[in-house]
Protein backbone atom coordinates (compact mmCIF):
# COMPACT_ATOMS: atom_id res chain seq x y z
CA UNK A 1 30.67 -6.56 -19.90
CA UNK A 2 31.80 -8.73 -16.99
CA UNK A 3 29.56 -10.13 -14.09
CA UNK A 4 31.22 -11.48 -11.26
CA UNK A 5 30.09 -14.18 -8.97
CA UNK A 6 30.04 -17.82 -8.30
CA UNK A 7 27.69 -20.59 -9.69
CA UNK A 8 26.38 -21.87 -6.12
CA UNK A 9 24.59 -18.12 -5.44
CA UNK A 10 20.61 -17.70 -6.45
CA UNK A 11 21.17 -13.81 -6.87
CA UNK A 12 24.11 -14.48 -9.13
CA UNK A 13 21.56 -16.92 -11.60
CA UNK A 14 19.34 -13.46 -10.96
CA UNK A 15 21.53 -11.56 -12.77
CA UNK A 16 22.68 -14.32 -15.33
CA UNK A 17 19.46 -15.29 -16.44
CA UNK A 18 18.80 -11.79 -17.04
CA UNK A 19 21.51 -11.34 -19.25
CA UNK A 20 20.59 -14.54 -20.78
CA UNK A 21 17.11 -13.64 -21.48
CA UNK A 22 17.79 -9.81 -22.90
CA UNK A 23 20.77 -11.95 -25.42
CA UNK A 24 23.57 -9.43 -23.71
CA UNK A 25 26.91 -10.91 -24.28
CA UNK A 26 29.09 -10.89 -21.46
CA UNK A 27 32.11 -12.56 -19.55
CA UNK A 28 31.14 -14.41 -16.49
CA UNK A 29 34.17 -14.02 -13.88
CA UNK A 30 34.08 -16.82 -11.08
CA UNK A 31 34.41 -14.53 -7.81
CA UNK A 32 34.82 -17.05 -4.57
CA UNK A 33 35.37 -15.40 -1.12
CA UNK A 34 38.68 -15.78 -1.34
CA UNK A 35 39.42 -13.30 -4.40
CA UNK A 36 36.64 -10.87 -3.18
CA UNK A 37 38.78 -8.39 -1.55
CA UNK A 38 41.22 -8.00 -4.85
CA UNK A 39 38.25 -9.08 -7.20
CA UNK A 40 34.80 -7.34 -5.73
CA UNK A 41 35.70 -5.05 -3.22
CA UNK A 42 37.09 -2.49 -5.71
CA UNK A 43 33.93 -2.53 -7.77
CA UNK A 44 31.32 -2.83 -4.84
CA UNK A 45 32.33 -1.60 -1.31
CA UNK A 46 30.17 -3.81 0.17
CA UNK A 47 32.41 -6.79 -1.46
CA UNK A 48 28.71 -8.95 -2.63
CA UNK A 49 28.24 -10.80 -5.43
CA UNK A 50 26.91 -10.27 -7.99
CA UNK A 51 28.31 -7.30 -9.56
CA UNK A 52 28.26 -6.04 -12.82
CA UNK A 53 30.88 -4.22 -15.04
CA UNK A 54 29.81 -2.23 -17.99
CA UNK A 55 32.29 -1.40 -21.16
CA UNK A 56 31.92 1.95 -20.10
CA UNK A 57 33.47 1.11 -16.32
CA UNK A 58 30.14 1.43 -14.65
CA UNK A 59 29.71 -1.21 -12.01
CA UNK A 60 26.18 -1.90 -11.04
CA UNK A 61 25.00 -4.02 -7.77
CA UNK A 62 22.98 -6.27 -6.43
CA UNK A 63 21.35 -8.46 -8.11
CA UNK A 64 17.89 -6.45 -8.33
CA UNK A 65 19.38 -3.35 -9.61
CA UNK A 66 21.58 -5.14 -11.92
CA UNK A 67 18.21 -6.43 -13.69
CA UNK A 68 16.61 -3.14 -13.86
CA UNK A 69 20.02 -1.62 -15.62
CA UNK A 70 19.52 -4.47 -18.38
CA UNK A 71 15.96 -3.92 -18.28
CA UNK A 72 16.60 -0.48 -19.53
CA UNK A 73 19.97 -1.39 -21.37
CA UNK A 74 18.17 -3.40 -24.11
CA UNK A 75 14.39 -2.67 -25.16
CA UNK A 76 13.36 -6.21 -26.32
CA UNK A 77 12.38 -8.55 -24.50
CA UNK A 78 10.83 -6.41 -21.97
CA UNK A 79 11.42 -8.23 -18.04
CA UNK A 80 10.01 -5.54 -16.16
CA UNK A 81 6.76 -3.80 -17.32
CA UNK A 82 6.67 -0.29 -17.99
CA UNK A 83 3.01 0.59 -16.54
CA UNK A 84 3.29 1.31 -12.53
CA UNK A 85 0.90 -0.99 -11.20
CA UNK A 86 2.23 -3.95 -14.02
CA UNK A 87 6.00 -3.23 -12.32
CA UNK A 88 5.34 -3.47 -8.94
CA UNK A 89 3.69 -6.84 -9.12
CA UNK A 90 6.13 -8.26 -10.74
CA UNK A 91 8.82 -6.51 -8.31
CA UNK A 92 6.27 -7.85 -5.59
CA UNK A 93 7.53 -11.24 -7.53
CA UNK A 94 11.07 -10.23 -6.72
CA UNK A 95 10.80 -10.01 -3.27
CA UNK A 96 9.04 -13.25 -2.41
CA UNK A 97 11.83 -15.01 -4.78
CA UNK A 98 14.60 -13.11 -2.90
CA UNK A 99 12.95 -13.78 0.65
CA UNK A 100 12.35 -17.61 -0.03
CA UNK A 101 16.30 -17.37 -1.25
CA UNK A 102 17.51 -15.14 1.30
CA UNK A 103 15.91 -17.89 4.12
CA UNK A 104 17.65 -20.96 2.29
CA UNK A 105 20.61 -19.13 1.97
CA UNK A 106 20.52 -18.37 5.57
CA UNK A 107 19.57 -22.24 6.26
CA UNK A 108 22.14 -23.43 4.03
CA UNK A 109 24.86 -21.68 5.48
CA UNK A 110 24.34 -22.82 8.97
CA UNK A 111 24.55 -26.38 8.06
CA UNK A 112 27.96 -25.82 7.28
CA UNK A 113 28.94 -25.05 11.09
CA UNK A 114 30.10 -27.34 13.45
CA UNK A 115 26.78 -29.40 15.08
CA UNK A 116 27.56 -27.20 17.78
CA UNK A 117 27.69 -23.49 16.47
CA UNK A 118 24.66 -24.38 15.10
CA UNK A 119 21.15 -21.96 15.34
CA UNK A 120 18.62 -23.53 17.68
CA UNK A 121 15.63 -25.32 16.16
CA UNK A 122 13.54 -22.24 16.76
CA UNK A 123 15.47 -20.51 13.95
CA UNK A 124 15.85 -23.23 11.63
CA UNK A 125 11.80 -23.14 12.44
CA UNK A 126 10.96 -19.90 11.71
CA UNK A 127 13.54 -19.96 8.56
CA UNK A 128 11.41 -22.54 7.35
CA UNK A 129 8.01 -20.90 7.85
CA UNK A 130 8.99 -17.75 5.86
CA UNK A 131 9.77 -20.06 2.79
CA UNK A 132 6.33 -21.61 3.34
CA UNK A 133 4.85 -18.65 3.65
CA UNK A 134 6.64 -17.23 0.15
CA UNK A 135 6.15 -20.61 -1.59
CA UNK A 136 2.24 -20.95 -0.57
CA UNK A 137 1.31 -16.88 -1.68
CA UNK A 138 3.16 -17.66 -5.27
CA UNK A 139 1.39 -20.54 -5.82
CA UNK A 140 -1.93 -18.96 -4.96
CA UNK A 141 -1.11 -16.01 -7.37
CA UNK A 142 0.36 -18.12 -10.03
CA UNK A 143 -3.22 -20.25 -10.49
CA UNK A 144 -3.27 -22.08 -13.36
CA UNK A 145 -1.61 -19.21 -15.49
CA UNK A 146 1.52 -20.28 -17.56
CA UNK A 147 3.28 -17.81 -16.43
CA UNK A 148 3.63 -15.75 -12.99
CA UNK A 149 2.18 -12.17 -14.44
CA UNK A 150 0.59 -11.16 -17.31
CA UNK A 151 0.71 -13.32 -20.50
CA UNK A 152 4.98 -13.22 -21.24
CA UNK A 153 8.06 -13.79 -19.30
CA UNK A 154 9.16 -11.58 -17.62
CA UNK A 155 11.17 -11.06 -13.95
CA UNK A 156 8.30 -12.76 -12.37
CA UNK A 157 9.08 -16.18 -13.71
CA UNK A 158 12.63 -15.45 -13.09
CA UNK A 159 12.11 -15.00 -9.39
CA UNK A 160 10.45 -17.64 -8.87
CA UNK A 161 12.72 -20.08 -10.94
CA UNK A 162 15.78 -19.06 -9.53
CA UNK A 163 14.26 -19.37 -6.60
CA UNK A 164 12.86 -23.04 -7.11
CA UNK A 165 15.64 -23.92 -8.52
CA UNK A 166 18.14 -22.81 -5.30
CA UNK A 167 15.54 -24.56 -2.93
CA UNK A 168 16.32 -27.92 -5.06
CA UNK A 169 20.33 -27.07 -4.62
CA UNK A 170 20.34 -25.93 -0.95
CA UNK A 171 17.41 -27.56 0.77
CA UNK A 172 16.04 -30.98 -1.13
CA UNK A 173 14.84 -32.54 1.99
CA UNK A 174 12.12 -29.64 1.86
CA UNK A 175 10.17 -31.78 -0.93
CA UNK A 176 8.00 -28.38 -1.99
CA UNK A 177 6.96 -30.16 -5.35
CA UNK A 178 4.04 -32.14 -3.56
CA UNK A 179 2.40 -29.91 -1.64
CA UNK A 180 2.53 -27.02 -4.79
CA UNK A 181 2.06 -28.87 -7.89
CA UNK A 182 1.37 -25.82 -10.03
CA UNK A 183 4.62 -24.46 -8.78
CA UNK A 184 6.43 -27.99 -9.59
CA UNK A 185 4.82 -27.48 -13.24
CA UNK A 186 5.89 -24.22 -13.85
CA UNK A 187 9.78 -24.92 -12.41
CA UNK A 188 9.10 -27.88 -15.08
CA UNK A 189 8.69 -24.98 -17.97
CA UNK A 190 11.28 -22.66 -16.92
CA UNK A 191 14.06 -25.42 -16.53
CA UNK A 192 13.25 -26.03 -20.84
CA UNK A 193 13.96 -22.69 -21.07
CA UNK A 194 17.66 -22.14 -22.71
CA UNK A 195 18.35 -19.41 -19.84
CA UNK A 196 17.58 -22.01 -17.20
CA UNK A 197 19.57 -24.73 -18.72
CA UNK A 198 22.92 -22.29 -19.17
CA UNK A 199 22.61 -20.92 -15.62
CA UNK A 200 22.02 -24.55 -14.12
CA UNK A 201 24.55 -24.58 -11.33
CA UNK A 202 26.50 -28.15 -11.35
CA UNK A 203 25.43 -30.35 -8.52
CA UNK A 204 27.45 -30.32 -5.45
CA UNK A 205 30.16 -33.48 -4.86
């Protein structure tokens, strides 16, 4: 099995600390934009990272659909709970981690333009509020619980590390640890975690 992608992308960690967390062995193929079109393209039209191939051929994308397949690949430990209302809060978990990543990812990418190809501060503004937004409703639902939903680990606690985690990366001049302490304590646990720690993209030079 062979997941392609790069080490800087939050929905690339998605995937890994999936595989990480259900103990799936599997060959992690460095993918940058240049070798897309030869690399990706052929196994997802849409040439995004991640993707996924299986020993059988199979390739599975994006990152959300490439956690359910593992889900369902390998019983034990269960990510994604199997009664309906149990899966779709912790999907609900899923979204706010990808919204709060796609934002910073959007945020992150403008800052490498020239000054002048830049978005106006309007965007940068409302870019901003929608991480707020994400980062103030998981805090509120997270409580003083150790961990996101229910009483395991599951895809809830790895949507919001991963996304935690790409915030510190991409956008440390947000500071969220102050105003969400019970966040900051949980990103505390996850990063002991051995999936955390062998996902942990290396810090920019």
């Amino acid at each position: 099995m062979k997941l392609f992608g790069t080490p800087g992308s939050p929905y690339v960690r998605k995937a890994r600390l999936a595989l990480e967390e259900k103990r799936i062995a599997y060959e992690y193929v460095h993918a940058p934009a240049e070798v897309r079109e030869t690399q990706v393209v052929p196994l997802n039209p849409l040439g995004k990272i991640p993707v996924l191939l299986g020993d059988d051929g199979r390739a599975v994308y994006d990152s959300a659909v490439i956690v359910e397949y593992l889900d369902g690949l390998v019983a034990e430990p269960r990510l994604i709970p199997q009664a309906f209302n149990d899966r779709i809060e912790v999907k609900r978990w899923e979204a706010l981690g990808d919204g709060i990543a796609d934002a910073a990812v959007l945020i992150s990418h403008d800052y490498r333009k020239p000054e002048a190809r830049r978005e106006s501060a309007e965007w940068y503004a409302k870019q901003r509020q929608k991480i707020e937004r994400g980062l103030a409703v998981m805090s509120r639902d997270l409580g003083s619980r150790e961990f996101c939903f229910g009483a395991s680990f599951t895809l809830a606690d790895i949507a919001a590390g991963y996304a935690l985690g790409y915030l510190d990366q991409a956008l440390p001049e947000l500071n969220w640890r102050k105003p969400y302490p019970a966040l900051s304590q949980l990103a505390a646990r996850l990063a002991a975690r051995d999936s955390f720690r062998k996902t942990l993209p290396a810090p920019a030079v």
